[in-house]
Protein backbone atom coordinates (compact mmCIF):
# COMPACT_ATOMS: atom_id res chain seq x y z
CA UNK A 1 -6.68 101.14 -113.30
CA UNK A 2 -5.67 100.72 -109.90
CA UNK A 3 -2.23 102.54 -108.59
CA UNK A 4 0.65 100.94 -106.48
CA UNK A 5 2.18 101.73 -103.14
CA UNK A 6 4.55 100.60 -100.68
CA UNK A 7 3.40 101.29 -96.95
CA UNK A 8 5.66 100.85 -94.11
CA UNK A 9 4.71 100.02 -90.51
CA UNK A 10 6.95 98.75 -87.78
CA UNK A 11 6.23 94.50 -87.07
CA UNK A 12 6.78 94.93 -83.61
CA UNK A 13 3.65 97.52 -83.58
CA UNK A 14 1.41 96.21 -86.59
CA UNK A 15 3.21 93.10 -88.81
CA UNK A 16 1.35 91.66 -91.89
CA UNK A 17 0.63 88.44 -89.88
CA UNK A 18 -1.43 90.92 -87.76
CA UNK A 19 -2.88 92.10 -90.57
CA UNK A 20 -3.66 88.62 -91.82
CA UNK A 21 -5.02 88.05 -88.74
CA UNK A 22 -7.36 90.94 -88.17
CA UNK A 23 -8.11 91.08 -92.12
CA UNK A 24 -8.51 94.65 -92.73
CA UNK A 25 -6.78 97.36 -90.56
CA UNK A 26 -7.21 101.46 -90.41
CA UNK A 27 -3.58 102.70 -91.81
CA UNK A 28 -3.74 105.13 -89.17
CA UNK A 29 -1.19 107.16 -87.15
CA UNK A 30 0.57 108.27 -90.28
CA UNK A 31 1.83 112.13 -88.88
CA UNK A 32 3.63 113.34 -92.02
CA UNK A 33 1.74 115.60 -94.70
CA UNK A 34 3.76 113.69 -97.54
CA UNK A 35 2.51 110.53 -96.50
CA UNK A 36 -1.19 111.90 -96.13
CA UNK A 37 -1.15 113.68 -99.40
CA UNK A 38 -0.44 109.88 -100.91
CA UNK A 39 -2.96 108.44 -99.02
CA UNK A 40 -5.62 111.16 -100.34
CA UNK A 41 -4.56 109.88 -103.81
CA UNK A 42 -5.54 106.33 -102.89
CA UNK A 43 -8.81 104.76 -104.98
CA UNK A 44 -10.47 101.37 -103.60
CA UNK A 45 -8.64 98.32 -105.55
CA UNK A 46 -5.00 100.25 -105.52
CA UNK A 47 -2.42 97.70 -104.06
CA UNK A 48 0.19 97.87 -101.05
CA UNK A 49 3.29 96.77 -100.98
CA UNK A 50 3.28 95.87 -96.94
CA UNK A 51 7.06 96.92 -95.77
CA UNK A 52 8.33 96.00 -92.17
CA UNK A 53 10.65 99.05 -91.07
CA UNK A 54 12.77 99.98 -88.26
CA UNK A 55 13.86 96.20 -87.88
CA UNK A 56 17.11 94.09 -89.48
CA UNK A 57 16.49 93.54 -92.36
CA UNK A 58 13.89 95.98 -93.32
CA UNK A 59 11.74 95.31 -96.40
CA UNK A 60 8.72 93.65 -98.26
CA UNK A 61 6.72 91.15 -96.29
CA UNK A 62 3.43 90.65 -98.38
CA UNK A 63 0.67 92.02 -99.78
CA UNK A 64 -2.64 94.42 -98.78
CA UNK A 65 -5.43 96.16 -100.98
CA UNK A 66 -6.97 99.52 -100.36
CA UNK A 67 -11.12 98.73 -99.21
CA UNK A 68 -12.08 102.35 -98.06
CA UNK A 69 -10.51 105.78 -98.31
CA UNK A 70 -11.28 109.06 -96.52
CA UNK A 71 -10.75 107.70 -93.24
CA UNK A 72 -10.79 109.73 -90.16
CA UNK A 73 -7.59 108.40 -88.04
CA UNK A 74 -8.80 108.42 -84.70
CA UNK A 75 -5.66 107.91 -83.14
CA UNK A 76 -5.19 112.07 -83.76
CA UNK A 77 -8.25 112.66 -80.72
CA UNK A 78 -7.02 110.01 -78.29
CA UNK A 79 -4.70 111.93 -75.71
CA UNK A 80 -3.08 108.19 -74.24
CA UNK A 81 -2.06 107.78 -78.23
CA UNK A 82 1.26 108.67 -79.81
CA UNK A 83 -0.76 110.36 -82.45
CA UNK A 84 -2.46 112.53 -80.99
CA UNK A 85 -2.93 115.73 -82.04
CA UNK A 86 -4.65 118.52 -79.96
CA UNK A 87 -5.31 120.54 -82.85
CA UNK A 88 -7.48 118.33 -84.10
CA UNK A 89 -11.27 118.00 -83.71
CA UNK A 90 -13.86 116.02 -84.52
CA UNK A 91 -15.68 118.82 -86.56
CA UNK A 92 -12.23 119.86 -88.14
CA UNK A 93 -10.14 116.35 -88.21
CA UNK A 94 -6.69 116.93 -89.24
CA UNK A 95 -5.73 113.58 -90.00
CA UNK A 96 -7.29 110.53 -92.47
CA UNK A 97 -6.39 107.28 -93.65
CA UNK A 98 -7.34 104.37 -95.36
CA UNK A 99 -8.57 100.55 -94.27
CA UNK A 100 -6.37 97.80 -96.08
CA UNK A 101 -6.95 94.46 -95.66
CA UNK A 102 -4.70 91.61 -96.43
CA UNK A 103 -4.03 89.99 -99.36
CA UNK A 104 -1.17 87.41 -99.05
CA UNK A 105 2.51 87.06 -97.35
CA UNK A 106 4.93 86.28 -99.82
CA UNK A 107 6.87 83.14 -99.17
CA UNK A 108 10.23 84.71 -99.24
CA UNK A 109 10.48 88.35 -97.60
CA UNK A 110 12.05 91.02 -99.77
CA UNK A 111 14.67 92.65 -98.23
CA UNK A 112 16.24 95.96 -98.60
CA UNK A 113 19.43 94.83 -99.37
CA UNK A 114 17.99 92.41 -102.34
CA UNK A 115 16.01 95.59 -103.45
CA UNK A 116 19.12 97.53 -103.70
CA UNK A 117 20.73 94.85 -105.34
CA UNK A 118 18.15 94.65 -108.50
CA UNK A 119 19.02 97.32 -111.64
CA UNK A 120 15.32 97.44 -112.48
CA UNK A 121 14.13 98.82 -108.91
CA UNK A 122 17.15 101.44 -108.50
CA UNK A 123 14.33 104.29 -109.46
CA UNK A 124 12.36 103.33 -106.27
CA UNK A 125 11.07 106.29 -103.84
CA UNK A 126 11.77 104.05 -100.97
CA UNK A 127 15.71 103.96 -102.40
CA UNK A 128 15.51 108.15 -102.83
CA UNK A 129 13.24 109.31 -99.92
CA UNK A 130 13.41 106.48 -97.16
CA UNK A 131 12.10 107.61 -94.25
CA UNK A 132 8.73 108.60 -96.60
CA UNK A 133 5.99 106.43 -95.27
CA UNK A 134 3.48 105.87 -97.49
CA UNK A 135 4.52 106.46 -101.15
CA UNK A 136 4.01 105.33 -104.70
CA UNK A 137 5.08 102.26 -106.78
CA UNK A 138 5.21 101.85 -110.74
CA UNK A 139 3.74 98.93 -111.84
CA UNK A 140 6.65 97.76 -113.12
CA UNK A 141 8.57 98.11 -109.57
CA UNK A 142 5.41 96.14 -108.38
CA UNK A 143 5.82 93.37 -110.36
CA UNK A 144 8.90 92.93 -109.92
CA UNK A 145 8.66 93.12 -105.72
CA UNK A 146 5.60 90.28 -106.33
CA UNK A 147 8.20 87.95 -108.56
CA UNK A 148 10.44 88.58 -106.02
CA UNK A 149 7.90 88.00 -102.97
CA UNK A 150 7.42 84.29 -104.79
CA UNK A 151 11.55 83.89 -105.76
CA UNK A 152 14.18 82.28 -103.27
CA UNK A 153 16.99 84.37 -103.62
CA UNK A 154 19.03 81.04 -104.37
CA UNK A 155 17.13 79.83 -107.35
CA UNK A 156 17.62 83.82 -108.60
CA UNK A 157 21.00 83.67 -108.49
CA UNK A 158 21.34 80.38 -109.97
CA UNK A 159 18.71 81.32 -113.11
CA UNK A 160 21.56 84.21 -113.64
CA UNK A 161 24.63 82.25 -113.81
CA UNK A 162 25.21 81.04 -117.56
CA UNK A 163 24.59 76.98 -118.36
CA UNK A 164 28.78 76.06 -117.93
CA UNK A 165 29.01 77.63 -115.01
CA UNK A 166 26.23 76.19 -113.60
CA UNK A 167 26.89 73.09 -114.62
CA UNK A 168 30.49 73.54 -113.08
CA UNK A 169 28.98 74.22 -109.86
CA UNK A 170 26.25 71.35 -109.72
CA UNK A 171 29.46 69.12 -110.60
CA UNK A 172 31.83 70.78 -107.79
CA UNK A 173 29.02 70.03 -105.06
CA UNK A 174 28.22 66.54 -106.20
CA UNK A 175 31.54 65.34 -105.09
């Protein structure tokens, strides 16, 4: 049975229409042990819930799948990287990743704010331990990002409202 996580990566470095473009990607560059201990866990077939960080608004843009585990990042033995590591060798790599590779961009982007907003994701690691970079997902949570992912936030709020008011509001705007 394959697991769920949410990975985040900044779209002004690596954005899923980069992904989409280059089709499957090294997750590399990840420098916290939390985040590496969740990647570890990873099978082949587990899917990623691809989140855009450190922009406004932050949250879920599509869609990736886990192709190969037991990665070694390279980034940790290139001294012009950000993530490199002098402690690490090539006979004793420090760091490892996994490839991804793109699975779809979901025609309406899930923000943080609409995350928040829904009871049923209030559980989330991402809502408890933000700055955590790679962590895991229920199914349920996924599911519910994915119906989100394919949901305008319009026709959401409108399924919610009961039939009279609806109707009261369809008959306001028609005038």
């Amino acid at each position: 049975m394959p697991k769920h996580w949410l990975m985040k990566t900044e779209p002004d470095q690596f954005s899923i229409a980069d992904l989409e473009r280059v089709r499957v990607e090294p997750w590399s560059g990840v420098r916290s042990v939390f985040a590496r201990f969740h990647m570890r866990a990873m099978t082949v077939g587990d899917m990623v819930l691809f989140y855009h960080s450190s922009c406004e608004p932050p949250g879920v843009a599509g869609l990736a799948r886990v192709v190969r585990t037991g990665v070694v990042d390279e980034t940790q033995f290139d001294p012009q990287s950000p993530y490199y590591d002098a402690k690490a060798t090539r006979e004793k790599p420090i760091w490892d990743c996994v490839d991804v590779e793109y699975v779809e961009t979901f025609p309406f982007f899930v923000s943080l704010p609409r995350i928040k907003a829904e009871k049923s994701l209030r559980k989330m690691v991402l809502l408890k331990i933000g700055r955590l970079s790679v962590q895991p997902v229920t199914e349920k949570q996924y599911a519910k990002i994915v119906e989100l992912g394919h949901t305008a936030e319009e026709e959401r709020s409108e399924r919610r409202r009961p039939a009279a008011a609806a109707k009261r509001v369809r008959a306001r705007s028609s005038r």
